[in-house]
Protein backbone atom coordinates (compact mmCIF):
# COMPACT_ATOMS: atom_id res chain seq x y z
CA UNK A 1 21.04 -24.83 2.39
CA UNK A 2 22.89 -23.11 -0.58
CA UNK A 3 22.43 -19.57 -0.98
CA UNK A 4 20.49 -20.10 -4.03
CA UNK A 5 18.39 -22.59 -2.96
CA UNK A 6 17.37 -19.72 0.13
CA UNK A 7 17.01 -16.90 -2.79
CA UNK A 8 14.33 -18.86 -4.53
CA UNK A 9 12.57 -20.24 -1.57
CA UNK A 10 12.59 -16.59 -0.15
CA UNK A 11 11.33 -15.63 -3.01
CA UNK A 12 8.36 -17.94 -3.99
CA UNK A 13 6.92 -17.64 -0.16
CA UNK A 14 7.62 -13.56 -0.56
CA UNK A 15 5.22 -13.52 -4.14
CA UNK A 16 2.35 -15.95 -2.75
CA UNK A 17 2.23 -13.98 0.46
CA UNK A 18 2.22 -10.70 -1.20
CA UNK A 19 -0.07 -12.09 -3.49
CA UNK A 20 -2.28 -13.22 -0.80
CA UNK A 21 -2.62 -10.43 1.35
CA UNK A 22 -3.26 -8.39 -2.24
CA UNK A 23 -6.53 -10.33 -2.99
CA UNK A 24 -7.55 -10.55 0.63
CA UNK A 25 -7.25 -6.27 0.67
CA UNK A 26 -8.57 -6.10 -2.98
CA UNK A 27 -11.47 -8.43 -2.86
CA UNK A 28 -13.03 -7.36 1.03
CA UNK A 29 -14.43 -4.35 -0.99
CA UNK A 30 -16.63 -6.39 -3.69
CA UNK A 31 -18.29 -7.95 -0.66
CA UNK A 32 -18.87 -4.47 1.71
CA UNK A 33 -22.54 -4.06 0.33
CA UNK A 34 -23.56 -7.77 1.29
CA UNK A 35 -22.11 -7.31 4.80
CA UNK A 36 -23.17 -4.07 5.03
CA UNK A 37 -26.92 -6.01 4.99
CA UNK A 38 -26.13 -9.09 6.99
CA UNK A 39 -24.48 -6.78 10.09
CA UNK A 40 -27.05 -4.18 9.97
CA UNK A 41 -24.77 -1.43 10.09
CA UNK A 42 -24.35 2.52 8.52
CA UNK A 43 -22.27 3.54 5.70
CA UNK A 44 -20.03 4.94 7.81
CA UNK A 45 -19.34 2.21 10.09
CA UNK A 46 -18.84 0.20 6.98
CA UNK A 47 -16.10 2.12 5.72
CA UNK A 48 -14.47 1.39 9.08
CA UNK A 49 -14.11 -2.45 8.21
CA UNK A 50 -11.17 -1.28 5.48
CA UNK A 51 -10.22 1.75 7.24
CA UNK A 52 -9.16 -0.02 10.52
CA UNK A 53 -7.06 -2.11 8.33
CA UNK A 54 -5.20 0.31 6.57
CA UNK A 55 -4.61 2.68 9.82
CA UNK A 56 -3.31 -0.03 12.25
CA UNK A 57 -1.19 -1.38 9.23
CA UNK A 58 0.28 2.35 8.91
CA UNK A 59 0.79 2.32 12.35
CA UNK A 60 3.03 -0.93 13.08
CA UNK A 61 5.10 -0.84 10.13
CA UNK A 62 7.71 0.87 11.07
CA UNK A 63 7.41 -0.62 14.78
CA UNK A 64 7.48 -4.12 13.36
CA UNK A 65 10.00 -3.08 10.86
CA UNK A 66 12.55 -2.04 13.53
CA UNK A 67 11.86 -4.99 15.47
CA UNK A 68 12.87 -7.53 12.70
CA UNK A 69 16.23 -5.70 12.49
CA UNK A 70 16.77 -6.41 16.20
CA UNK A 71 15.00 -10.01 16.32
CA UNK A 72 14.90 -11.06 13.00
CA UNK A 73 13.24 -10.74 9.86
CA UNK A 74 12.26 -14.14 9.14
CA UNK A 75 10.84 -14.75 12.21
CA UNK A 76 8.84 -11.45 12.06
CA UNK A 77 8.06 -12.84 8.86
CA UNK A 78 6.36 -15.98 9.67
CA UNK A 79 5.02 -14.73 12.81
CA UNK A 80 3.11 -12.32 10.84
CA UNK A 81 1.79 -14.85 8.62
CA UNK A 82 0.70 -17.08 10.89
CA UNK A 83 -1.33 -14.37 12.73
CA UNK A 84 -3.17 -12.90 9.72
CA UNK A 85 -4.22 -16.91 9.06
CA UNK A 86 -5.65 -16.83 12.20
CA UNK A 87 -7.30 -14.13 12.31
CA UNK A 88 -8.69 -14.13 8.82
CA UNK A 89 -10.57 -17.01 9.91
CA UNK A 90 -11.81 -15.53 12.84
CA UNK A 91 -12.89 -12.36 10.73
CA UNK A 92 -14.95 -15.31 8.80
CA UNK A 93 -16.48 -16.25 12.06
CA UNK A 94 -18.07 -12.73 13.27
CA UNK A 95 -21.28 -12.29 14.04
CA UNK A 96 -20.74 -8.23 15.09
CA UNK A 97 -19.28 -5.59 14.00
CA UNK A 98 -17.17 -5.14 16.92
CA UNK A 99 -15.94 -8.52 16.61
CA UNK A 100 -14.60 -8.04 13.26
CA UNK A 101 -13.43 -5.03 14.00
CA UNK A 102 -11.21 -6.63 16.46
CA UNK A 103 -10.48 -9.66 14.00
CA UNK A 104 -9.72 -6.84 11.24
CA UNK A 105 -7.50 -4.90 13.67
CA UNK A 106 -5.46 -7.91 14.57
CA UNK A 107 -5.34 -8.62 10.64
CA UNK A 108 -3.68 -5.75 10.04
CA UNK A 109 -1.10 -6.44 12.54
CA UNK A 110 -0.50 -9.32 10.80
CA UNK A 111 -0.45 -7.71 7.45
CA UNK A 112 2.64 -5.04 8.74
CA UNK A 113 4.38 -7.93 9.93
CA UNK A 114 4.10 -9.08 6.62
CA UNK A 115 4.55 -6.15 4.87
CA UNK A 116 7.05 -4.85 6.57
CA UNK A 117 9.90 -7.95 5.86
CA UNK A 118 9.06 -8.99 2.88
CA UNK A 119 11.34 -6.45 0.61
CA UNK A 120 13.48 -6.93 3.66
CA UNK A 121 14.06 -10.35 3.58
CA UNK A 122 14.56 -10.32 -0.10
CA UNK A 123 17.11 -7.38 -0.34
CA UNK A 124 18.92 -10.11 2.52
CA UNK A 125 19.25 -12.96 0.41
CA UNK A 126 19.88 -11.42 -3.11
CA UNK A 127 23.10 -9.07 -3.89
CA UNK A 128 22.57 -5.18 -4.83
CA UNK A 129 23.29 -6.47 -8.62
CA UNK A 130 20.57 -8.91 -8.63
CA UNK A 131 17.96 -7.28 -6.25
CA UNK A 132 15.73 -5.20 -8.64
CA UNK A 133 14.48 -8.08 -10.50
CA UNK A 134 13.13 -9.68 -7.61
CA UNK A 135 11.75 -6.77 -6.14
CA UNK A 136 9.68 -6.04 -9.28
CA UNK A 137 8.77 -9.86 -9.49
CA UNK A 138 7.43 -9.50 -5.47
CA UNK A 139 5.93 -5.72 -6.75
CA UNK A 140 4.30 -7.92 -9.74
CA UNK A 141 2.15 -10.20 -7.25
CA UNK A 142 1.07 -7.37 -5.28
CA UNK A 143 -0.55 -5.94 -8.62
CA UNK A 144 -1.91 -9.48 -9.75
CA UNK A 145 -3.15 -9.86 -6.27
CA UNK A 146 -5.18 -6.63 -6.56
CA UNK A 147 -6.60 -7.39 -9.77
CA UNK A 148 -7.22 -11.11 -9.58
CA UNK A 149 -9.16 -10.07 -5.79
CA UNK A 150 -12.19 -8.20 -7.17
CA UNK A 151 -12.84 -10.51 -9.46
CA UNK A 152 -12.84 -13.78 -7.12
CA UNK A 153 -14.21 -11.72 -4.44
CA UNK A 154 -16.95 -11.37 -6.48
CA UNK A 155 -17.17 -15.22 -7.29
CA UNK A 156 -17.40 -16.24 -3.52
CA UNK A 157 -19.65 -13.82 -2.40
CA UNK A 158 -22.32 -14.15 -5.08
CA UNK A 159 -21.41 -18.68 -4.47
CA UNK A 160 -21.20 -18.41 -0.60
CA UNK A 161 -21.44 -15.50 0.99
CA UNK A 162 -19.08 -13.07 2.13
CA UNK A 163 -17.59 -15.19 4.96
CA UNK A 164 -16.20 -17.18 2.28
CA UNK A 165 -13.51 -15.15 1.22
CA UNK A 166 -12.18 -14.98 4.77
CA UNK A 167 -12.69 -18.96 5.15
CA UNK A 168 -10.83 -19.55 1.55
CA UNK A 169 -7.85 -17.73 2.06
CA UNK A 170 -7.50 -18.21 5.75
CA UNK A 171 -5.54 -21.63 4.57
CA UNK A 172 -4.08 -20.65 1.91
CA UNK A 173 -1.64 -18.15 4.02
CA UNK A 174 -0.28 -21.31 5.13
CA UNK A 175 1.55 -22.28 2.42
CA UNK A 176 4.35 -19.04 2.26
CA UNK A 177 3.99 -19.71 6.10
CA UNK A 178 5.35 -23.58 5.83
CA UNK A 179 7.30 -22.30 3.06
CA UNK A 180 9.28 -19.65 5.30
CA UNK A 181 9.29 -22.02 8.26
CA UNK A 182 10.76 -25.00 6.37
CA UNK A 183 12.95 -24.74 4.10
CA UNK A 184 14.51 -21.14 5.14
CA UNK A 185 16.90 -21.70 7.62
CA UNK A 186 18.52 -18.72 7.86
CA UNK A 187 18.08 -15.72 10.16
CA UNK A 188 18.48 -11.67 9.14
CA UNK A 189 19.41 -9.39 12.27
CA UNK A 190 21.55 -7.18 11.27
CA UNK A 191 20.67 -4.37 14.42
CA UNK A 192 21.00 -7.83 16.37
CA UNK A 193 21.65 -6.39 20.25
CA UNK A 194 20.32 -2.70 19.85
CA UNK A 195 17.84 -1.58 22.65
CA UNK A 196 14.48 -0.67 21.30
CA UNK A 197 12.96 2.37 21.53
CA UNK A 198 10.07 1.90 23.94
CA UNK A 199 8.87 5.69 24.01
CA UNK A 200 9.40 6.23 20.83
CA UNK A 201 6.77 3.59 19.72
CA UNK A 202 4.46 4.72 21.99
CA UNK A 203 4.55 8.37 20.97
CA UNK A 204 4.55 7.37 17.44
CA UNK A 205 1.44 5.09 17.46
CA UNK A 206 -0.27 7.52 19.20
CA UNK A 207 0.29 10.55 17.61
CA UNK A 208 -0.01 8.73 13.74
CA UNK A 209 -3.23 7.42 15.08
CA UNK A 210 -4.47 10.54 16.01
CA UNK A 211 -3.29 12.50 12.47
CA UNK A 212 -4.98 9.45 10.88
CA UNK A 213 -8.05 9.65 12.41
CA UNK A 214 -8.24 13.01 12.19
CA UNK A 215 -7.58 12.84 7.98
CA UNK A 216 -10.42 10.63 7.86
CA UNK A 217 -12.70 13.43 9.61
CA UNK A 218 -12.20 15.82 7.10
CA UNK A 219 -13.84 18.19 6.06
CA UNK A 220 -15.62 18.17 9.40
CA UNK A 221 -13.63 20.69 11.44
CA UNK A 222 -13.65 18.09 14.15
CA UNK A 223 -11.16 16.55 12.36
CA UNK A 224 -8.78 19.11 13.60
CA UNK A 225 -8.87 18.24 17.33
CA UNK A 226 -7.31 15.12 15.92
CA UNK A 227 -5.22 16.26 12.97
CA UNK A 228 -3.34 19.06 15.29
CA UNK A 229 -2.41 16.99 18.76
CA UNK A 230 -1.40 13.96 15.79
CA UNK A 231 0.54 16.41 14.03
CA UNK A 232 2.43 18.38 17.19
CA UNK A 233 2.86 14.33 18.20
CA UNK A 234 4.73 13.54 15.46
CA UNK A 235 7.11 16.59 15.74
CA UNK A 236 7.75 15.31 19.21
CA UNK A 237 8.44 11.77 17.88
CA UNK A 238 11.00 12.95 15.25
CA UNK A 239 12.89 15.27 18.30
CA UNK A 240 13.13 12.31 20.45
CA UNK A 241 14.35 10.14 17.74
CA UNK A 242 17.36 12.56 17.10
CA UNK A 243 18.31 12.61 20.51
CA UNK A 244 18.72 8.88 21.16
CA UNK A 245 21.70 6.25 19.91
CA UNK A 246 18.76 3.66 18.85
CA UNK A 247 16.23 5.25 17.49
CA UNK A 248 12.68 3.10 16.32
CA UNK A 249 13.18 5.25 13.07
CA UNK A 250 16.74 6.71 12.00
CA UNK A 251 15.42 10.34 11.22
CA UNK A 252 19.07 10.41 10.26
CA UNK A 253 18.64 8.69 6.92
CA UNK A 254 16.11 11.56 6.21
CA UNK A 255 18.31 14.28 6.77
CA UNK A 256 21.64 12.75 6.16
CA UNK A 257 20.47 10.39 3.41
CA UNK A 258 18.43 12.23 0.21
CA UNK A 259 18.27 9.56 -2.12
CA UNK A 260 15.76 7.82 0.70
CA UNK A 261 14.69 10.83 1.98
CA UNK A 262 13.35 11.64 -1.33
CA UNK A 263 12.51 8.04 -2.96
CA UNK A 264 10.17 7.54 0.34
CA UNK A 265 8.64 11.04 0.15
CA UNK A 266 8.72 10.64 -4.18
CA UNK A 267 5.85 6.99 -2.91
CA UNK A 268 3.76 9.26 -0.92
CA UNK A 269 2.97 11.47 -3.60
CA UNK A 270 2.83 8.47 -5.78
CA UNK A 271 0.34 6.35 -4.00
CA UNK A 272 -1.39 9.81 -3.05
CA UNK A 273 -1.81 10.84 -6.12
CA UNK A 274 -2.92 7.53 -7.13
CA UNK A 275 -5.29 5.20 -4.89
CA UNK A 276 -8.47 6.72 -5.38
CA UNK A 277 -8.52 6.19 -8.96
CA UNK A 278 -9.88 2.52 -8.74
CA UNK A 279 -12.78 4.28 -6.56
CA UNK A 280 -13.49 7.01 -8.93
CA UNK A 281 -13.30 5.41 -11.93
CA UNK A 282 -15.48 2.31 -10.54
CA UNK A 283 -18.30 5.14 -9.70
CA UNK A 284 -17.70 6.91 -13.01
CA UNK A 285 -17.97 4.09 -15.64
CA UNK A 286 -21.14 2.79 -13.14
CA UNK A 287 -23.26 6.19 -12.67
CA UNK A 288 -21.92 8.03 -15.40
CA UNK A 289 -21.45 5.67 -18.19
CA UNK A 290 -23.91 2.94 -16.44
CA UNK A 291 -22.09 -0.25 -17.39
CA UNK A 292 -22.47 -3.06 -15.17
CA UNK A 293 -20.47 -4.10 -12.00
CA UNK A 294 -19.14 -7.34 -13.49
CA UNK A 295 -17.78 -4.97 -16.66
CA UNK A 296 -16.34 -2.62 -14.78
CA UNK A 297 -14.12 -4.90 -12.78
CA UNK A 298 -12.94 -6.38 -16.25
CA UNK A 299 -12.20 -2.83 -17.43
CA UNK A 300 -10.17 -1.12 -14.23
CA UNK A 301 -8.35 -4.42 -14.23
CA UNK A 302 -6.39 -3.12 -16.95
CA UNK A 303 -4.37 -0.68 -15.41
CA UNK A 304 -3.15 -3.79 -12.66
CA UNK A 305 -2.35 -6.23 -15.08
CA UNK A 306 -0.27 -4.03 -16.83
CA UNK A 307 1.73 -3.59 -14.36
CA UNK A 308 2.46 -6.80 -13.42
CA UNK A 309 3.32 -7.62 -16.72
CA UNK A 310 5.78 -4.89 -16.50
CA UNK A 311 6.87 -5.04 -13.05
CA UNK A 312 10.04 -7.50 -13.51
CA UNK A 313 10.90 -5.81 -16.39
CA UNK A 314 11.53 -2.43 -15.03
CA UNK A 315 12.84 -3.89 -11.91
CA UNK A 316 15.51 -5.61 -13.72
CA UNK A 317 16.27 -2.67 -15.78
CA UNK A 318 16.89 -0.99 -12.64
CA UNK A 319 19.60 -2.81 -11.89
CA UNK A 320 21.56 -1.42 -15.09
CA UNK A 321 19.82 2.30 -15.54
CA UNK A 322 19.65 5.06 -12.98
CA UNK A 323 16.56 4.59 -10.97
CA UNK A 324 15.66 8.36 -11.00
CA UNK A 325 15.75 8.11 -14.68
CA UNK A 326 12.79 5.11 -14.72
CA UNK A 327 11.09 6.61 -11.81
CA UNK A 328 10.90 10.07 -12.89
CA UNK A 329 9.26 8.72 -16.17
CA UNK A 330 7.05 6.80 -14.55
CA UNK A 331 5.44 9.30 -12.30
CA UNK A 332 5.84 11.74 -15.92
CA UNK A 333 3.14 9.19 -17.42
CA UNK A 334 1.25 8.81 -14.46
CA UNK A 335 0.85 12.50 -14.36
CA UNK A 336 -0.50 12.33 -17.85
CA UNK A 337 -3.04 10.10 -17.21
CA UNK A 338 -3.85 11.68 -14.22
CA UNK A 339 -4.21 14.85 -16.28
CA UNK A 340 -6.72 13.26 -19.40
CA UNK A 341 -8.75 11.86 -16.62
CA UNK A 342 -9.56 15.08 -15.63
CA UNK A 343 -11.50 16.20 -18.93
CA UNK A 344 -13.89 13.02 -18.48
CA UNK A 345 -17.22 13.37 -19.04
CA UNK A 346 -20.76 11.79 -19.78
CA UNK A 347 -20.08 11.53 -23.63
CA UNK A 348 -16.28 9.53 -22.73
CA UNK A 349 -16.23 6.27 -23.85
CA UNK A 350 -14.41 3.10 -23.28
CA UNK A 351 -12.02 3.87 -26.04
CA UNK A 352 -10.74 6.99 -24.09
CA UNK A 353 -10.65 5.08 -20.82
CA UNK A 354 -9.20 2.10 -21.26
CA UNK A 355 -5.87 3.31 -22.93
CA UNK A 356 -5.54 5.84 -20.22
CA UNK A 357 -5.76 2.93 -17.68
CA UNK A 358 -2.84 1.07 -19.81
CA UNK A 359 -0.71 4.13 -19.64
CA UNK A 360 -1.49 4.43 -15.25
CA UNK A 361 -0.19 0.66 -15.37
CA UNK A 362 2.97 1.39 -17.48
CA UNK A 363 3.88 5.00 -15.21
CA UNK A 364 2.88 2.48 -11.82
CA UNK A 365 4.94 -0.34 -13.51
CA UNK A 366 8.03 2.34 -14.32
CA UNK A 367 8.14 4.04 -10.72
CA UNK A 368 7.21 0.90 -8.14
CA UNK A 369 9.55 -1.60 -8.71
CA UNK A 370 12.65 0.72 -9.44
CA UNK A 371 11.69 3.24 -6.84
CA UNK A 372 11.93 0.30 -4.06
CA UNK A 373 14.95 -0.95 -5.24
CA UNK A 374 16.39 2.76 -4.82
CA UNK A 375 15.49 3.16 -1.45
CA UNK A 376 16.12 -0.85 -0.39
CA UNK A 377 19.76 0.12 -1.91
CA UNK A 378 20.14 3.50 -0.31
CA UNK A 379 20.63 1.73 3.39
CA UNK A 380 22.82 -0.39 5.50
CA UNK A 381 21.98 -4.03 5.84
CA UNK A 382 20.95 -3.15 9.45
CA UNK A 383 18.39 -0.71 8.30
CA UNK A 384 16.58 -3.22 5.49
CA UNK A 385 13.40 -3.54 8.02
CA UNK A 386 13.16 -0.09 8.45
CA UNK A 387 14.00 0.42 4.69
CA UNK A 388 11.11 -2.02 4.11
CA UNK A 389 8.61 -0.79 6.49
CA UNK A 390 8.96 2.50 5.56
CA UNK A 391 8.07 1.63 1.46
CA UNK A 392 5.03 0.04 2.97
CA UNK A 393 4.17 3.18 5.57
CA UNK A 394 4.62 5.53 2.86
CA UNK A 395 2.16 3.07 1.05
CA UNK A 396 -0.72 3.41 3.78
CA UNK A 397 -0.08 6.52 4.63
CA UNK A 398 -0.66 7.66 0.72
CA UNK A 399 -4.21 5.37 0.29
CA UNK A 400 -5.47 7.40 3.59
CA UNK A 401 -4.65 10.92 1.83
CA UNK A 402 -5.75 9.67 -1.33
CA UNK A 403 -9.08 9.21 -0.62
CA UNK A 404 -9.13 12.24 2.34
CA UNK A 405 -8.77 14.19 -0.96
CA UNK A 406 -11.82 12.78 -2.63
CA UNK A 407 -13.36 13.03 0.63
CA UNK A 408 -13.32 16.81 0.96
CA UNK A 409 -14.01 17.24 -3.20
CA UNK A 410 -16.91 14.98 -2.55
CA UNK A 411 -17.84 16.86 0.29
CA UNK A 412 -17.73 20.01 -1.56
CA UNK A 413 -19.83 19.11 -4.45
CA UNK A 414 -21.93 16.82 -3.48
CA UNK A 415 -22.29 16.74 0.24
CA UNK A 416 -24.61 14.53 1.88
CA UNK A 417 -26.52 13.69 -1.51
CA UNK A 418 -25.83 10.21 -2.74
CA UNK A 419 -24.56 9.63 -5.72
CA UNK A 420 -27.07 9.27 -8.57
CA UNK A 421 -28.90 10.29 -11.48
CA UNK A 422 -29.95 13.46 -9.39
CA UNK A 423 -25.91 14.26 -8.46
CA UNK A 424 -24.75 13.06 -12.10
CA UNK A 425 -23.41 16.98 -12.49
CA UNK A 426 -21.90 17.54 -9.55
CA UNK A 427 -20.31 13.97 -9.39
CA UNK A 428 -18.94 14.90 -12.46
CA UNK A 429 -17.41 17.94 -11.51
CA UNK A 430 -15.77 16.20 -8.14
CA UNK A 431 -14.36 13.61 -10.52
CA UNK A 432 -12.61 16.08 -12.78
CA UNK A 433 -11.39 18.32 -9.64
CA UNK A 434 -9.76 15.06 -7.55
CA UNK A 435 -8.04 14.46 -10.37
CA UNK A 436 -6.87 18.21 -11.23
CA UNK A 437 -5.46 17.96 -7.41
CA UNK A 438 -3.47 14.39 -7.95
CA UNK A 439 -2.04 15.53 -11.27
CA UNK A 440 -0.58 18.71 -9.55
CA UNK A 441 0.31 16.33 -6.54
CA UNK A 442 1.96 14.39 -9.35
CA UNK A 443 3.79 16.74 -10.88
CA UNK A 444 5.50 17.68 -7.88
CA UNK A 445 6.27 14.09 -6.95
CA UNK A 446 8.29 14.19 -10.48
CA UNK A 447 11.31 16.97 -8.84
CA UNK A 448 11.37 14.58 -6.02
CA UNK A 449 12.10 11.97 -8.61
CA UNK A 450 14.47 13.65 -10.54
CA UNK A 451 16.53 15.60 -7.52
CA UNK A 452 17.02 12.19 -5.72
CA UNK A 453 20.51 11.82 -6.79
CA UNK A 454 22.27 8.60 -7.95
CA UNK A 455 21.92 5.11 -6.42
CA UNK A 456 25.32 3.99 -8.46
CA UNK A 457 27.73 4.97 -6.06
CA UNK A 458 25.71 2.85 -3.03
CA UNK A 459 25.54 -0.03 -5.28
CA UNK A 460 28.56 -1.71 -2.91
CA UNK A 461 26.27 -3.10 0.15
């Protein structure tokens, strides 16, 4: 095959995966109520069903990241996909709640094989030059995915049930799968004969499961029997990764390297500061400004759509203009909106809302796509998995501390009170306060943004 004809078949199974695994994530929660009934299970076990995902997906990134460098990406790749097929069919088929745990466990392995090689394989086939563009076109079906998957979760569960969505889009993985497996017939292993780091692995999963875990505990203080070993784990991990010649993550890059070091630290903060919204907001235009469920996914899906409009568009640009330059603006307007959020109240309307969600999807739009392509750039070929896995870690990670955040504020205010006419003040004063604490986070994500330095002079790999 010509190299072109590999860029754009990369690239077309890259945007339907992402865009797949975006409106599997996106439209599970539409449908949590309805199994919630049919399994016969507690709020807090429900929460589990998206929580397992998201924490083993954290976990194996970087673990399945490291492992494409060695074996190679593309088979990672379609590995990956052909596991979360499987298993989203068998999460479709689950009578339990342990069973789908399991099936939803072994999804998210899937998922971080996915996840984790995507950005990878695509910062293998296209030059430095050319690279932002597609990056922001694969960032741009992420964000479609995520607003097209309420939406159409909603239209199979209310047609046929909430297996449905699990029996749709089981086959449809297939087709980036076929994609991949056909007509891509070349192979990315740049660490190709490195030993893997057994121990490391171990004592990372472990100790990142335990920190997890413990996150989502708060503010219980038996979430600190978790937090602490997780976090004294971790410490340990990054130790024994400085002392070995093949390391499962090159600690290196974050000491040695601050234009990663600080793009992966500058997502944290960004998807910290920013995941909860689509949960506070859809509680806050439901119980505070009582509109209706259908209405309310019309309205948050503003702020997505936005930014897949936008996505290419900045991506490209940063191919010519500093990164920092897009990305600090970017997290400057999500800050903003972060910031008017914070004076809503029962009197808001929609005309105060929605133009605040436009300006979240321009800042997303401005620091996603062009924050990727600095870090993707920032690396050796042989470190494009780990690159890759560690945008999507940082990710994960920030979702869990997101909504650990609203968590505690929730906790504070409201306690174990459900959220109603009864709680309207104090759910009020929760919103306001979570988002007081991201626009702070914010801000500071903005010197981490700025102090990067420049990707110009790495432009060469």
């Amino acid at each position: 095959m010509t190299q072109k004809s590999t860029q754009i078949s990369v690239t077309i199974s890259v945007v339907v995966s992402s865009f797949i695994v975006a409106i599997m994530t996106s439209a599970l929660n539409v449908a949590l109520p309805f199994m919630q009934e049919d399994l016969s299970i507690n709020a807090v076990t429900l929460t589990w069903i998206t929580t397992i995902y998201i924490l083993t997906g954290a976990v194996f990134l970087i673990i399945f990241g490291k492992i494409a460098d060695i074996f190679g990406r593309k088979k990672i790749y379609i590995i990956g996909l052909g596991l979360f097929s499987l298993t989203t069919l068998l999460c479709g088929f689950s009578h339990s709640i342990i069973s789908l745990l399991i099936f939803r466990t072994l999804q998210g392995i899937g998922s971080a094989m996915i996840n984790t090689t995507a950005m990878a394989l695509i910062s293998s086939v296209y030059p430095p030059q050319k690279r932002g563009f597609s990056i922001g076109i694969g960032t741009a079906a992420v964000y479609t995915g995520m607003s097209c998957g309420p939406f159409l979760g909603g239209v199979f569960t209310g047609a046929l049930g909430w297996r449905s969505i699990f029996y749709i889009m089981a086959p449809t993985t297939l087709i980036p799968f076929f994609l991949a497996l056909l007509f891509v017939k070349d192979e990315w292993a740049d660490a190709k004969g490195e030993p893997y780091d057994v121990k490391g692995s171990i004592l990372y999963a472990l100790s990142l499961v335990l920190f997890m875990y413990g996150m989502t505990l708060l503010p219980k203080i038996r979430g600190l029997f978790f937090l602490i070993p997780g976090f004294i784990g971790l410490i340990l991990f990054v130790r024994h990764e400085l002392k070995i010649t093949y390391p499962l993550f090159e600690v290196r890059l974050l000491k040695n390297n601050r234009l990663f070091a600080f793009s992966s630290v500058a997502a944290l903060i960004h998807y910290g500061s920013t995941f909860a919204i689509s949960f506070l907001m859809s509680l806050y235009l439901q119980v505070s400004l009582r509109i209706s469920p259908q209405m309310t996914g019309i309205i948050l899906a503003t702020q997505p759509i936005t930014q897949a409009l936008l996505s290419p568009v900045t991506g490209k640009l940063s191919d010519k203009i500093e990164p920092a330059i897009l990305v600090s603006s970017g997290m400057g307007l999500t800050a903003l909106g972060l910031f008017l959020f914070s004076f809503l109240t029962t009197g808001s309307t929609l005309f105060y809302v929605v133009p605040i969600l436009i300006l979240l999807g321009l800042g997303y739009a401005l620091f996603s796509s062009p924050n990727t392509n600095a870090i993707m750039s920032s690396v050796e070929r042989k470190h494009f998995g780990l690159a890759s896995g560690t945008v999507a870690t940082m990710r994960f990670l920030g979702m869990v501390l997101s909504m650990c955040v609203t968590t505690v504020v929730f906790g504070h205010f409201i306690g174990e009170r459900e959220i109603g006419l009864k709680t309207i003040e104090a759910f009020g004063k929760s919103v306001q306060v979570s988002f007081v604490i991201f626009t702070v986070f914010c801000a500071v994500g903005i010197y981490f943004s700025a102090v990067r330095g420049k990707l110009g002079e790495r432009k060469n790999r």
